[in-house]
PDB file of N, CA and C in Angstrom:
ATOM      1  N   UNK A   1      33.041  62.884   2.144  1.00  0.00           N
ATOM      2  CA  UNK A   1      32.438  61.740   1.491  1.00  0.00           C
ATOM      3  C   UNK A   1      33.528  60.965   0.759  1.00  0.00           C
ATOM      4  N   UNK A   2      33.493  59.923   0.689  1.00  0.00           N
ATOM      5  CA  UNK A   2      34.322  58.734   0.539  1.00  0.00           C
ATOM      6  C   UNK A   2      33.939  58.617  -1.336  1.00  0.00           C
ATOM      7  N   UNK A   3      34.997  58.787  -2.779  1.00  0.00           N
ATOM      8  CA  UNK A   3      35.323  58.743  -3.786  1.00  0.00           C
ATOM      9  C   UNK A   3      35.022  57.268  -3.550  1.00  0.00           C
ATOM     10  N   UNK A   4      34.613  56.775  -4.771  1.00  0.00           N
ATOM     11  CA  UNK A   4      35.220  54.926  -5.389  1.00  0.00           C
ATOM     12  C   UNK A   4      35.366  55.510  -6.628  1.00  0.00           C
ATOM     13  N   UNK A   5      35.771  53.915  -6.413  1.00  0.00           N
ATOM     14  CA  UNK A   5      37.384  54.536  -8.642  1.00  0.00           C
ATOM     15  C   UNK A   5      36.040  53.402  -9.177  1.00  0.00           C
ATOM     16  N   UNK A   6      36.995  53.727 -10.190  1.00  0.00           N
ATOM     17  CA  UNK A   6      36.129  53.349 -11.221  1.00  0.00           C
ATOM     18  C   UNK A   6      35.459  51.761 -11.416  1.00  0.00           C
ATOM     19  N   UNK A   7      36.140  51.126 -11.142  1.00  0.00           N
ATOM     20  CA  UNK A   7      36.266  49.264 -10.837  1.00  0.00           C
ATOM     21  C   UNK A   7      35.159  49.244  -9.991  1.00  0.00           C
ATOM     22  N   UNK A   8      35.281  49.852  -8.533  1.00  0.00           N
ATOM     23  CA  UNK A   8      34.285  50.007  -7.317  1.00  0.00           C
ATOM     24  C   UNK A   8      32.874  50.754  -7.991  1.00  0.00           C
ATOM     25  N   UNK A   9      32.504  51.100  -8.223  1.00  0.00           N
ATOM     26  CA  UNK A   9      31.604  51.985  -9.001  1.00  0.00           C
ATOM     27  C   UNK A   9      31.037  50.645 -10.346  1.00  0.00           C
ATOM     28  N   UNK A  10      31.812  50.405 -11.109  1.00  0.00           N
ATOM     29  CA  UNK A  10      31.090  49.368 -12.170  1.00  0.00           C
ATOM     30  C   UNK A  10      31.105  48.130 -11.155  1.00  0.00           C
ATOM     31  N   UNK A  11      31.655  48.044 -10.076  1.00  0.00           N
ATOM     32  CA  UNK A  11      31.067  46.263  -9.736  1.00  0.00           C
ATOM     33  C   UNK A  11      29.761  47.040  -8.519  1.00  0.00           C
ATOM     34  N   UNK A  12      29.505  48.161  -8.241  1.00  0.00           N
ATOM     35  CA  UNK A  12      28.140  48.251  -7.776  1.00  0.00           C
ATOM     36  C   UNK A  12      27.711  48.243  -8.377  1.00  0.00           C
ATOM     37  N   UNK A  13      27.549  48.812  -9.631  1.00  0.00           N
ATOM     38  CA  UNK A  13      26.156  48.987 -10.990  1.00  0.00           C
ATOM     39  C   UNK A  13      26.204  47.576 -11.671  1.00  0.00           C
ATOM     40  N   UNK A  14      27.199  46.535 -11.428  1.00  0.00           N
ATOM     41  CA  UNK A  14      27.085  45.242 -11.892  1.00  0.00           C
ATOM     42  C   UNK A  14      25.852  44.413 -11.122  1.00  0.00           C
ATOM     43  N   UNK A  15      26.282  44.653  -9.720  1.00  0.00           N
ATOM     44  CA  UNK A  15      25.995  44.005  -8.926  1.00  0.00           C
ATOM     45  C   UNK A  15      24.529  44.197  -8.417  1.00  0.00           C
ATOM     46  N   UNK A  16      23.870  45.922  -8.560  1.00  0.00           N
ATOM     47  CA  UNK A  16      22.274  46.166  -8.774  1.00  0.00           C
ATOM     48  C   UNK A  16      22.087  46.327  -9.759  1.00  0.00           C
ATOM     49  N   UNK A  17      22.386  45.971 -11.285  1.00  0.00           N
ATOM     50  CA  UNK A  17      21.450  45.862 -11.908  1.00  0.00           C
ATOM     51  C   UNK A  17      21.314  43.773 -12.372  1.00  0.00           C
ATOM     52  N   UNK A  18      21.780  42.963 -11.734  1.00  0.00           N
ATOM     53  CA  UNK A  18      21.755  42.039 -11.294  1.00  0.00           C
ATOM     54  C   UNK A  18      20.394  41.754 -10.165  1.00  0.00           C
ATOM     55  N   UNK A  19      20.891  42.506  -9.578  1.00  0.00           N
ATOM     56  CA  UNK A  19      19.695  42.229  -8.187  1.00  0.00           C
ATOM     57  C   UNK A  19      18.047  43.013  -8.689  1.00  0.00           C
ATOM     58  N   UNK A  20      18.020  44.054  -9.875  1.00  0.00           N
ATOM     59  CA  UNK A  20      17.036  44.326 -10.163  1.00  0.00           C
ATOM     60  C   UNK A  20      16.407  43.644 -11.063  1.00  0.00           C
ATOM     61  N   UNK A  21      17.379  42.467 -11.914  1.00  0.00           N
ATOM     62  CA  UNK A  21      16.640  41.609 -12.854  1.00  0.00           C
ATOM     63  C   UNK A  21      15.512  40.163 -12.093  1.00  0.00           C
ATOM     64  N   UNK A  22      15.851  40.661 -11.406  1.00  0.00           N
ATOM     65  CA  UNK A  22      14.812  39.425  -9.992  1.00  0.00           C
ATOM     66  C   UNK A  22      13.610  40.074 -10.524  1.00  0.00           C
ATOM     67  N   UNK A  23      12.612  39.078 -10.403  1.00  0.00           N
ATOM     68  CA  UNK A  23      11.389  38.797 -10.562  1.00  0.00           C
ATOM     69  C   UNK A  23      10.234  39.639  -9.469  1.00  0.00           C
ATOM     70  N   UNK A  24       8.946  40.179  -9.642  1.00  0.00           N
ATOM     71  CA  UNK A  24       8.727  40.978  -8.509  1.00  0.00           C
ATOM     72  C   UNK A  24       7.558  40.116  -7.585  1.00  0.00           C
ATOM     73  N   UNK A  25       7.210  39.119  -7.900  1.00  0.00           N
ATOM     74  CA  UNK A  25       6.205  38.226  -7.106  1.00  0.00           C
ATOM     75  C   UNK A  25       6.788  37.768  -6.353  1.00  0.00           C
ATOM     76  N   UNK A  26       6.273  38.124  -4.621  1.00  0.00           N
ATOM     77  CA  UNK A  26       6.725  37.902  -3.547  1.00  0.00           C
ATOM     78  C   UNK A  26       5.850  37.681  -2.762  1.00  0.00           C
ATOM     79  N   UNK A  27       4.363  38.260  -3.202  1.00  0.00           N
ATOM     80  CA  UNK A  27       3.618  38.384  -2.016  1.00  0.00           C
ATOM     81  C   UNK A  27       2.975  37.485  -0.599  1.00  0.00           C
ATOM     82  N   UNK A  28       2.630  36.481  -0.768  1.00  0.00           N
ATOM     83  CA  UNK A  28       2.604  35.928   0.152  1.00  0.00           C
ATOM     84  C   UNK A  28       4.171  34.906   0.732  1.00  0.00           C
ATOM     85  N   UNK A  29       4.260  34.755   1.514  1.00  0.00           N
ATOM     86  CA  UNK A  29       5.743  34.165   2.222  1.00  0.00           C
ATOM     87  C   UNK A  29       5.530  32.581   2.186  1.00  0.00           C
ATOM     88  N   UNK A  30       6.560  32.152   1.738  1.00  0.00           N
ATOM     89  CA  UNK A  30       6.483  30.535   1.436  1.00  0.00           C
ATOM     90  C   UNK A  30       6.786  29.902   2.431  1.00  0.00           C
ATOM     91  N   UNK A  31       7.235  30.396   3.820  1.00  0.00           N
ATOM     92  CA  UNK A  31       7.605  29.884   5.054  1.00  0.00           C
ATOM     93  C   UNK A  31       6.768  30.413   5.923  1.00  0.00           C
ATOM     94  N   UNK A  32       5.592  30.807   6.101  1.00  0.00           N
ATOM     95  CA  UNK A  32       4.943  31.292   7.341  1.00  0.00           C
ATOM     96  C   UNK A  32       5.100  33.300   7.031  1.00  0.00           C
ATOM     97  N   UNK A  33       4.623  33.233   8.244  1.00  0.00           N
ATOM     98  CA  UNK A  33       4.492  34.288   8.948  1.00  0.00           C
ATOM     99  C   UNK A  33       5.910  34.729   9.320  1.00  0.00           C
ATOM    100  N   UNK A  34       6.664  35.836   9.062  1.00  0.00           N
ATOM    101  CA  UNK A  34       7.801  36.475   9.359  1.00  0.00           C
ATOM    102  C   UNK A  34       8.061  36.397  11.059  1.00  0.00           C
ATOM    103  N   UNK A  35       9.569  35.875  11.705  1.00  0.00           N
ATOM    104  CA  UNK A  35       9.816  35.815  12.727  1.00  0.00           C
ATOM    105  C   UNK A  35      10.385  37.449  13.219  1.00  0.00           C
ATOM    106  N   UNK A  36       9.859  37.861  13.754  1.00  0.00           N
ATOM    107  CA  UNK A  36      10.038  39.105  14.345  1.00  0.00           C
ATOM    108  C   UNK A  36      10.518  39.333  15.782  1.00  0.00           C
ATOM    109  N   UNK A  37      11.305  37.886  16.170  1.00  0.00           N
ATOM    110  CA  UNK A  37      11.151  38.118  17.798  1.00  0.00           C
ATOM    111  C   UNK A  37      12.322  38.418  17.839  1.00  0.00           C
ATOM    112  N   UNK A  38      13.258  38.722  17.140  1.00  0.00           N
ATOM    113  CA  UNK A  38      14.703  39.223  16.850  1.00  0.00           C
ATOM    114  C   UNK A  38      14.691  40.865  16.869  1.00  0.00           C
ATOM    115  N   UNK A  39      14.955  41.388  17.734  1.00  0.00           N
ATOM    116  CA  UNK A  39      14.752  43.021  18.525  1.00  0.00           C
ATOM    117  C   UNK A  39      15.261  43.984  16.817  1.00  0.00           C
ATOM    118  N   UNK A  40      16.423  43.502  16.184  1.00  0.00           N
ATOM    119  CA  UNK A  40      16.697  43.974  15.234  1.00  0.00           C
ATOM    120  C   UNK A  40      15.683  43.876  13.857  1.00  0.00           C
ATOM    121  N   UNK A  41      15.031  42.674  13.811  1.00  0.00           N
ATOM    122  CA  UNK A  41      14.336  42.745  12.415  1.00  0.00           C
ATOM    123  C   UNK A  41      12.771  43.108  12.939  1.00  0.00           C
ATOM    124  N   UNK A  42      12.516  43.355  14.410  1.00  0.00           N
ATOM    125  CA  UNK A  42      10.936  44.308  14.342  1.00  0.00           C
ATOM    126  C   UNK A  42      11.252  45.615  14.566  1.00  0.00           C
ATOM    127  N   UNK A  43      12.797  45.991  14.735  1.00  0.00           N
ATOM    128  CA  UNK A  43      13.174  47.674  15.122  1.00  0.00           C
ATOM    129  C   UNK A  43      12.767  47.803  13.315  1.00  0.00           C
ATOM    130  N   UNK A  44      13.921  46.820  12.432  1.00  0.00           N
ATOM    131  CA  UNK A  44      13.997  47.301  10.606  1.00  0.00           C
ATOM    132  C   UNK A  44      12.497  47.244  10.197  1.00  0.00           C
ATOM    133  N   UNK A  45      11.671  46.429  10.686  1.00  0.00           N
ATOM    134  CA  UNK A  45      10.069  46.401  10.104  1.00  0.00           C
ATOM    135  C   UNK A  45       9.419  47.562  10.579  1.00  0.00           C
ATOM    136  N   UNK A  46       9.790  48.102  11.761  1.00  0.00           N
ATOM    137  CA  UNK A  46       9.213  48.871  11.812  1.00  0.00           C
ATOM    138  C   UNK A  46       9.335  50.534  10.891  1.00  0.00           C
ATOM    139  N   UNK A  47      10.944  50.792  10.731  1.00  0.00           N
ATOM    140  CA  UNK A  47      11.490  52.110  10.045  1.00  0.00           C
ATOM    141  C   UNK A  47      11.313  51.543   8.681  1.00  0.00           C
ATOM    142  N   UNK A  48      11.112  50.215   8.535  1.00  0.00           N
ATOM    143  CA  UNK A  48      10.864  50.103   6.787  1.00  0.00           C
ATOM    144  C   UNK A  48       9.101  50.714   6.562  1.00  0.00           C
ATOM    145  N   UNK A  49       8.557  50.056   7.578  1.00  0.00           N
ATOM    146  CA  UNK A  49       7.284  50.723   6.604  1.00  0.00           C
ATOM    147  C   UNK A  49       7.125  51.770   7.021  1.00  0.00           C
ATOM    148  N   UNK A  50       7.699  52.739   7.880  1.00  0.00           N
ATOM    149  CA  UNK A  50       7.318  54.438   8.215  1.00  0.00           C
ATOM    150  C   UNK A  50       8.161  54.946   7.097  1.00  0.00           C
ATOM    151  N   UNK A  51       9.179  54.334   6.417  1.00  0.00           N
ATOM    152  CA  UNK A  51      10.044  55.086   5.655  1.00  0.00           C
ATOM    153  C   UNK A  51      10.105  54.190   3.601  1.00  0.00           C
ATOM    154  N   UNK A  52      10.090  52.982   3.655  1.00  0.00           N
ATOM    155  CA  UNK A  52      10.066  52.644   2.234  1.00  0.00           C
ATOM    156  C   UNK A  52       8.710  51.750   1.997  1.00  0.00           C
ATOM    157  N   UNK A  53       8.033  51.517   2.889  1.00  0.00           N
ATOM    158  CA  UNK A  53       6.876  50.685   2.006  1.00  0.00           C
ATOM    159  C   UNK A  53       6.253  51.295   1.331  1.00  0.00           C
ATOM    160  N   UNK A  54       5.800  52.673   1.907  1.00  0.00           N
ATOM    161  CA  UNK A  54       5.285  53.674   0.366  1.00  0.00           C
ATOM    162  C   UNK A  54       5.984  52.844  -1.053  1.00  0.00           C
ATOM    163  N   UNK A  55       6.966  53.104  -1.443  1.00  0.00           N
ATOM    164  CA  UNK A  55       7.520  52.469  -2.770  1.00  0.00           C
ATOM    165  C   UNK A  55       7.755  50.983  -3.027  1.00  0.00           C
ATOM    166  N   UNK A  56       8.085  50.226  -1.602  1.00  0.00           N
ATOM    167  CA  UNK A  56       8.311  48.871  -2.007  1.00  0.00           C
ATOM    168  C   UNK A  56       7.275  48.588  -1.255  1.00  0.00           C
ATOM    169  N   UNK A  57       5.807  48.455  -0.966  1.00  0.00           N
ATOM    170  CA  UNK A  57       5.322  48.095  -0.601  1.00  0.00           C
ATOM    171  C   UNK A  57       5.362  46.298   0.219  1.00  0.00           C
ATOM    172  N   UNK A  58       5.259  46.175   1.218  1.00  0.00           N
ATOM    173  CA  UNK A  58       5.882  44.463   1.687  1.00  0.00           C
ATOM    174  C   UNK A  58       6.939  44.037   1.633  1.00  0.00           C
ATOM    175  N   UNK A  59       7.936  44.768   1.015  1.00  0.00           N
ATOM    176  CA  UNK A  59       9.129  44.395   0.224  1.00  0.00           C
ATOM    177  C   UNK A  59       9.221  44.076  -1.213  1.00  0.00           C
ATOM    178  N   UNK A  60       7.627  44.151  -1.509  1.00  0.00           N
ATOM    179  CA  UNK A  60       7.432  43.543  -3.343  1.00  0.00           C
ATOM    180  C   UNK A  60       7.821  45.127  -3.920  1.00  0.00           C
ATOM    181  N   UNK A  61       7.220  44.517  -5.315  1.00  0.00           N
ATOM    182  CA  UNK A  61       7.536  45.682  -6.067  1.00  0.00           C
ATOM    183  C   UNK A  61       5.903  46.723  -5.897  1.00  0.00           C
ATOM    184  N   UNK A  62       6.547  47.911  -6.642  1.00  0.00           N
ATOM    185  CA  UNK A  62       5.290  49.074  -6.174  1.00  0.00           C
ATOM    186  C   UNK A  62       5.818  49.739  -7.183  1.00  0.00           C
ATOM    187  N   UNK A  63       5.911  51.085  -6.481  1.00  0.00           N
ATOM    188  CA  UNK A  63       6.752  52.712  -7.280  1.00  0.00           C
ATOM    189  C   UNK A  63       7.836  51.859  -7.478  1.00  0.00           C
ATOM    190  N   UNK A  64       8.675  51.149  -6.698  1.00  0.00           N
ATOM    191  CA  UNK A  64      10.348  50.704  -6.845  1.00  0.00           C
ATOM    192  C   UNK A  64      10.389  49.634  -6.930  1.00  0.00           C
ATOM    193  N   UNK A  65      10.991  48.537  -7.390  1.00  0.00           N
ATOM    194  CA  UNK A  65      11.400  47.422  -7.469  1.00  0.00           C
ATOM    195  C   UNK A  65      11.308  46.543  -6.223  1.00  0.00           C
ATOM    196  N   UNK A  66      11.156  45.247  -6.450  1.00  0.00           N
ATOM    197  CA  UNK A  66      10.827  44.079  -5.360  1.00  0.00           C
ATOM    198  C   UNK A  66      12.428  44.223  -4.354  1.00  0.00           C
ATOM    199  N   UNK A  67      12.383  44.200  -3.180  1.00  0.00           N
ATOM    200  CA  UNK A  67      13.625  44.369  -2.727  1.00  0.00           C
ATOM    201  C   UNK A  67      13.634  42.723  -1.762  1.00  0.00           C
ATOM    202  N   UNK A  68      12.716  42.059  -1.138  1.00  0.00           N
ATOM    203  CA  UNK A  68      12.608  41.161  -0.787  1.00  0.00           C
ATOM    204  C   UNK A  68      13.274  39.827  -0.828  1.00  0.00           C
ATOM    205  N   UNK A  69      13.675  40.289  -2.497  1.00  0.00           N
ATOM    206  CA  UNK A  69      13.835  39.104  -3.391  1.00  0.00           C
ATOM    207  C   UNK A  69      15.020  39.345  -3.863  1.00  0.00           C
ATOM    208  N   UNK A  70      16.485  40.443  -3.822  1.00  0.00           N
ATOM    209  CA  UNK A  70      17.227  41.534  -4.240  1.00  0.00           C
ATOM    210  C   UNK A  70      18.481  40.570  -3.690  1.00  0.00           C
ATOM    211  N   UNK A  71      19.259  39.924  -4.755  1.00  0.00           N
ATOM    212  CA  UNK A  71      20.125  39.126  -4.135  1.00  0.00           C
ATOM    213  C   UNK A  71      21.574  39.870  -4.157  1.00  0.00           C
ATOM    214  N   UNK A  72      21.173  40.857  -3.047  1.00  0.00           N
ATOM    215  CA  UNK A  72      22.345  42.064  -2.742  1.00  0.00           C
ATOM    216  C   UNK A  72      23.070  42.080  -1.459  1.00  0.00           C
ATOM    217  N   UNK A  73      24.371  42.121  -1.070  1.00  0.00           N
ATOM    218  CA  UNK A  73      24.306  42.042  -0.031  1.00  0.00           C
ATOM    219  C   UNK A  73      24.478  43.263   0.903  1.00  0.00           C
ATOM    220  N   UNK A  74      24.444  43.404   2.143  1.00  0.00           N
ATOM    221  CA  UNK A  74      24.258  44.754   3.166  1.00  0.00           C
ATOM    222  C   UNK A  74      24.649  45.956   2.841  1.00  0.00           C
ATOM    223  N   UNK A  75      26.057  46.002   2.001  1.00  0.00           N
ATOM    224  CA  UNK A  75      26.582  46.558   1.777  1.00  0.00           C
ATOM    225  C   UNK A  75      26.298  47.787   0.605  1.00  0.00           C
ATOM    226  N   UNK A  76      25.231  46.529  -0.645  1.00  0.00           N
ATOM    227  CA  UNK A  76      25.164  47.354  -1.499  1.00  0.00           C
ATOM    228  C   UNK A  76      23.870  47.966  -1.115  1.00  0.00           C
ATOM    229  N   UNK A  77      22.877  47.812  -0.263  1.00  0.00           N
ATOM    230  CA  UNK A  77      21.690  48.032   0.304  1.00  0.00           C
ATOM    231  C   UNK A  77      22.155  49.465   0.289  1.00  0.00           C
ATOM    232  N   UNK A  78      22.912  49.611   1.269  1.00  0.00           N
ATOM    233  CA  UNK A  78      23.268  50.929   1.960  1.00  0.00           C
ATOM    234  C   UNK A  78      23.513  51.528   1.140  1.00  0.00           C
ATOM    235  N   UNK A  79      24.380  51.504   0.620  1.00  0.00           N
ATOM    236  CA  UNK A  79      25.110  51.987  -0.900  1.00  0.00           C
ATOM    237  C   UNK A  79      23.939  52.591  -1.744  1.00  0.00           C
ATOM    238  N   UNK A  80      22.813  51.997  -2.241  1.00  0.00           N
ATOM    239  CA  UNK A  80      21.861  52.586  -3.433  1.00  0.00           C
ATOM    240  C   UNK A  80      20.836  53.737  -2.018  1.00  0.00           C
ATOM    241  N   UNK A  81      20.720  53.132  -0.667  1.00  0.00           N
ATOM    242  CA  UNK A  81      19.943  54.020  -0.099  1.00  0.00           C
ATOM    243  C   UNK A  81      20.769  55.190  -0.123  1.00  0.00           C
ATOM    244  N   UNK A  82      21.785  55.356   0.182  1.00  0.00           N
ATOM    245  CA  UNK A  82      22.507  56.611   0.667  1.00  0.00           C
ATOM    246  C   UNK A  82      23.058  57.633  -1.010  1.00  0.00           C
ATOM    247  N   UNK A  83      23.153  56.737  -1.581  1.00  0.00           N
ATOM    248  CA  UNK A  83      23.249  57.161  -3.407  1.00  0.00           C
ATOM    249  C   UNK A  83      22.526  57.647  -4.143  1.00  0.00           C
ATOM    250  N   UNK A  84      21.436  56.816  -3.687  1.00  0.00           N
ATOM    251  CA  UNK A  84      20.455  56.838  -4.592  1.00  0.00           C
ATOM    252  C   UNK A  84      20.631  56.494  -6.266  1.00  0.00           C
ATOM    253  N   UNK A  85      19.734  55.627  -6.898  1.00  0.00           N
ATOM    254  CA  UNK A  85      19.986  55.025  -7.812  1.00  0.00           C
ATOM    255  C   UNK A  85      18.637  55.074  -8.362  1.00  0.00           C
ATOM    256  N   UNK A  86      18.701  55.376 -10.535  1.00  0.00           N
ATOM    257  CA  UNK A  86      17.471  54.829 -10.996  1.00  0.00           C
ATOM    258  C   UNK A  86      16.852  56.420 -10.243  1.00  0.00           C
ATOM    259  N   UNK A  87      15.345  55.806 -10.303  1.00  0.00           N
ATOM    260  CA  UNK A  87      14.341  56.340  -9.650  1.00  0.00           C
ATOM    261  C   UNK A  87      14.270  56.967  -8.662  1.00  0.00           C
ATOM    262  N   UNK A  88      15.035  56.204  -7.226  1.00  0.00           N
ATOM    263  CA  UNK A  88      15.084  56.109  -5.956  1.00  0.00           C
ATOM    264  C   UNK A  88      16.269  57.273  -5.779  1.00  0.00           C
ATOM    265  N   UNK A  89      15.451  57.905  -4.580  1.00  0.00           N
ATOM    266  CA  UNK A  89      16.395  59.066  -4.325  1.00  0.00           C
ATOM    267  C   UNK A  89      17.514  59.046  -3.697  1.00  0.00           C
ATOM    268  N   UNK A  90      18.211  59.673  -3.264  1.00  0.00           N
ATOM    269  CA  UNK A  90      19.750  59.533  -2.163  1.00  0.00           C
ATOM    270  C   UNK A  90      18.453  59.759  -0.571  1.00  0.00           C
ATOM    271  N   UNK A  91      19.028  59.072   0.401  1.00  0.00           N
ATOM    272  CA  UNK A  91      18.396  59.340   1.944  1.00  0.00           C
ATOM    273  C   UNK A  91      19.248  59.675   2.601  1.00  0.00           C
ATOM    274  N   UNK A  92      19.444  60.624   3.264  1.00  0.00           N
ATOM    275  CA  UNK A  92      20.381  60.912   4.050  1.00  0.00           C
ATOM    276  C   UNK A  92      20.633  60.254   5.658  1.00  0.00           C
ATOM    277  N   UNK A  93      21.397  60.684   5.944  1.00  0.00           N
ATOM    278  CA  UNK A  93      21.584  59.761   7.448  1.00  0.00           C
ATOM    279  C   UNK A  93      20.618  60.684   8.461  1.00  0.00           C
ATOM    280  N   UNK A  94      20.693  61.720   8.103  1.00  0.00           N
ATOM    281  CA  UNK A  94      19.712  62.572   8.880  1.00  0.00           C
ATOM    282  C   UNK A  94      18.105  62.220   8.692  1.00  0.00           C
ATOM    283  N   UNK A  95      17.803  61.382   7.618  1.00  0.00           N
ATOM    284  CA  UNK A  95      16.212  61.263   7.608  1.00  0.00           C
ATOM    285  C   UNK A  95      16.906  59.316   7.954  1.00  0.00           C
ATOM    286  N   UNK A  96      17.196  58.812   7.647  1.00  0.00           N
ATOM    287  CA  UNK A  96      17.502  57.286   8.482  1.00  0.00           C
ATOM    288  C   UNK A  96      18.812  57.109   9.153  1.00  0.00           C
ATOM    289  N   UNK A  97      18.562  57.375  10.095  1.00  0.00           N
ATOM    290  CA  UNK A  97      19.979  57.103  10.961  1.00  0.00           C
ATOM    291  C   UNK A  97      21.020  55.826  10.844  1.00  0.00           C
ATOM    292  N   UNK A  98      21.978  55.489  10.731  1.00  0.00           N
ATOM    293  CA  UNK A  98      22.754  54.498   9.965  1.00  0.00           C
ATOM    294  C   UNK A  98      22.363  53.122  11.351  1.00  0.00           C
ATOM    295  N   UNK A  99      22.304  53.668  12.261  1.00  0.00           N
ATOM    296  CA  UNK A  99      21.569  52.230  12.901  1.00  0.00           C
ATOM    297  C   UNK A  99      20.187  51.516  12.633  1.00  0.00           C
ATOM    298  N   UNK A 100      18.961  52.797  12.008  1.00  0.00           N
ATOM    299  CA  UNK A 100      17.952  52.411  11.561  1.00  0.00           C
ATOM    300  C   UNK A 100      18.430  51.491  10.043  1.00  0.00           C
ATOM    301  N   UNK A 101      19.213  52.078   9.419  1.00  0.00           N
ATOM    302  CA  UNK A 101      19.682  51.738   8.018  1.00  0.00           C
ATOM    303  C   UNK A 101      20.172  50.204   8.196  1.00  0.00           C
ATOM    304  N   UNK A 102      20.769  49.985   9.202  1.00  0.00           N
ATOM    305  CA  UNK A 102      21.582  48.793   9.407  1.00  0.00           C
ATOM    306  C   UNK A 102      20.378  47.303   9.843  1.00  0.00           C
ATOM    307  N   UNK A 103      19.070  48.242  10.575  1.00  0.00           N
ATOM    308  CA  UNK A 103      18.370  47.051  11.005  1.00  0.00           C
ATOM    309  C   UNK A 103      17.196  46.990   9.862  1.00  0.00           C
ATOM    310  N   UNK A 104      17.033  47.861   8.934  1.00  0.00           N
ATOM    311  CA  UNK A 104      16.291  47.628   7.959  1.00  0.00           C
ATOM    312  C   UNK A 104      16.936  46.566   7.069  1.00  0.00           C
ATOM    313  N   UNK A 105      17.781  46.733   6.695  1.00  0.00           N
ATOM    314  CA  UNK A 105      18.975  45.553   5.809  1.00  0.00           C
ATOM    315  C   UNK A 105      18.830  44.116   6.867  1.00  0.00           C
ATOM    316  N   UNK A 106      18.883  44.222   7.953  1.00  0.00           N
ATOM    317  CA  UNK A 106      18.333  42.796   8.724  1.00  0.00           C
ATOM    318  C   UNK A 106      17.002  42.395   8.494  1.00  0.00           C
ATOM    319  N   UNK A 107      16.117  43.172   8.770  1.00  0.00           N
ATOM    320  CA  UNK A 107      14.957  43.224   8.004  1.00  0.00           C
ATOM    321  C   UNK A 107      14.245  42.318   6.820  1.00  0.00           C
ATOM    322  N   UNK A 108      15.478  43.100   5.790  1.00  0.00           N
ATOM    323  CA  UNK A 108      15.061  42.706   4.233  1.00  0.00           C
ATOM    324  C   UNK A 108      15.744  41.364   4.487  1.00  0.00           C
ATOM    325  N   UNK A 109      16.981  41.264   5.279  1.00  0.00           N
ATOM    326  CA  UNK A 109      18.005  39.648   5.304  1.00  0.00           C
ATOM    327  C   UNK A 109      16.817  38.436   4.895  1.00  0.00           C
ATOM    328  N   UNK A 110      16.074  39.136   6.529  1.00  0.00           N
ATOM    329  CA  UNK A 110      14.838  37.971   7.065  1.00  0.00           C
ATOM    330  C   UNK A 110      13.968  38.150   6.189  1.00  0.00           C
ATOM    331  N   UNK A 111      13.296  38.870   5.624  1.00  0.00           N
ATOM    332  CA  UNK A 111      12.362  38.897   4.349  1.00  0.00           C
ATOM    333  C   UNK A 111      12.981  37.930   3.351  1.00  0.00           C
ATOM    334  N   UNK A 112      14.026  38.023   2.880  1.00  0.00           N
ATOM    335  CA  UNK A 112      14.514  37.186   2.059  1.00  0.00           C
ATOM    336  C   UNK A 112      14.735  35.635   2.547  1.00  0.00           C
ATOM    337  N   UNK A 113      15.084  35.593   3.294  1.00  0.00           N
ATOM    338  CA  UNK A 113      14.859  33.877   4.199  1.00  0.00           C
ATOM    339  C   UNK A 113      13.573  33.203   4.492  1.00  0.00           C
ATOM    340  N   UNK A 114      12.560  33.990   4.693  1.00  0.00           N
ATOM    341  CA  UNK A 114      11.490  33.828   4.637  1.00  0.00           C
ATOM    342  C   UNK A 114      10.405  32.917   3.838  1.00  0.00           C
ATOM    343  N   UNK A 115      11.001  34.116   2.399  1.00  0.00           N
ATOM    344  CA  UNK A 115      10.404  33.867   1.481  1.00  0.00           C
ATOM    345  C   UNK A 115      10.649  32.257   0.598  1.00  0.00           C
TER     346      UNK A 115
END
């Protein structure tokens, strides 16, 4: 497993607890109906709700914080899933495979464009 120093480490905890001060009203989409004809964001819709809508329900907030709305980018996505942060547990690659991981973060992209 891959160390970060200390700098790397405070500009992630800068950078989500930034993205957790977002607001959690999301629910209906201000652009329509979500485009799903993109093979990657109905593969991520689909492993998002077998695996996080329990907690983020839609992408709003629930058990966990609104992620929809999470002005984070791919990187740190992965980062708090595989870490785990707060509340939210560490996931391993063995319960989301890093290609499922990668099209859920497309997913949330398009959730966030959406909205």
């Amino acid at each position: 497993m891959k160390r970060f120093n200390r700098t790397g480490m405070t500009a992630c905890a800068l950078a989500l607890g930034l993205g957790m001060a977002c607001s959690g009203r999301r629910s209906e989409p201000l652009r329509g109906s979500l485009d799903i004809s993109d093979p990657k964001v109905a593969h991520g819709q689909t492993v998002y709700m077998n695996r996080c809508d329990k907690c983020h329900p839609g992408g709003d907030a629930g058990l966990g914080p609104s992620l929809n709305n999470k002005p984070l980018p791919g990187f740190l996505i992965d980062f708090q899933v595989r870490h785990g942060l707060g509340a939210m547990p560490a996931i391993t690659d063995e319960v989301v495979p890093k290609a499922d991981l990668d099209d859920i973060v497309v997913y949330l992209k398009a959730l966030r464009r959406n909205g």
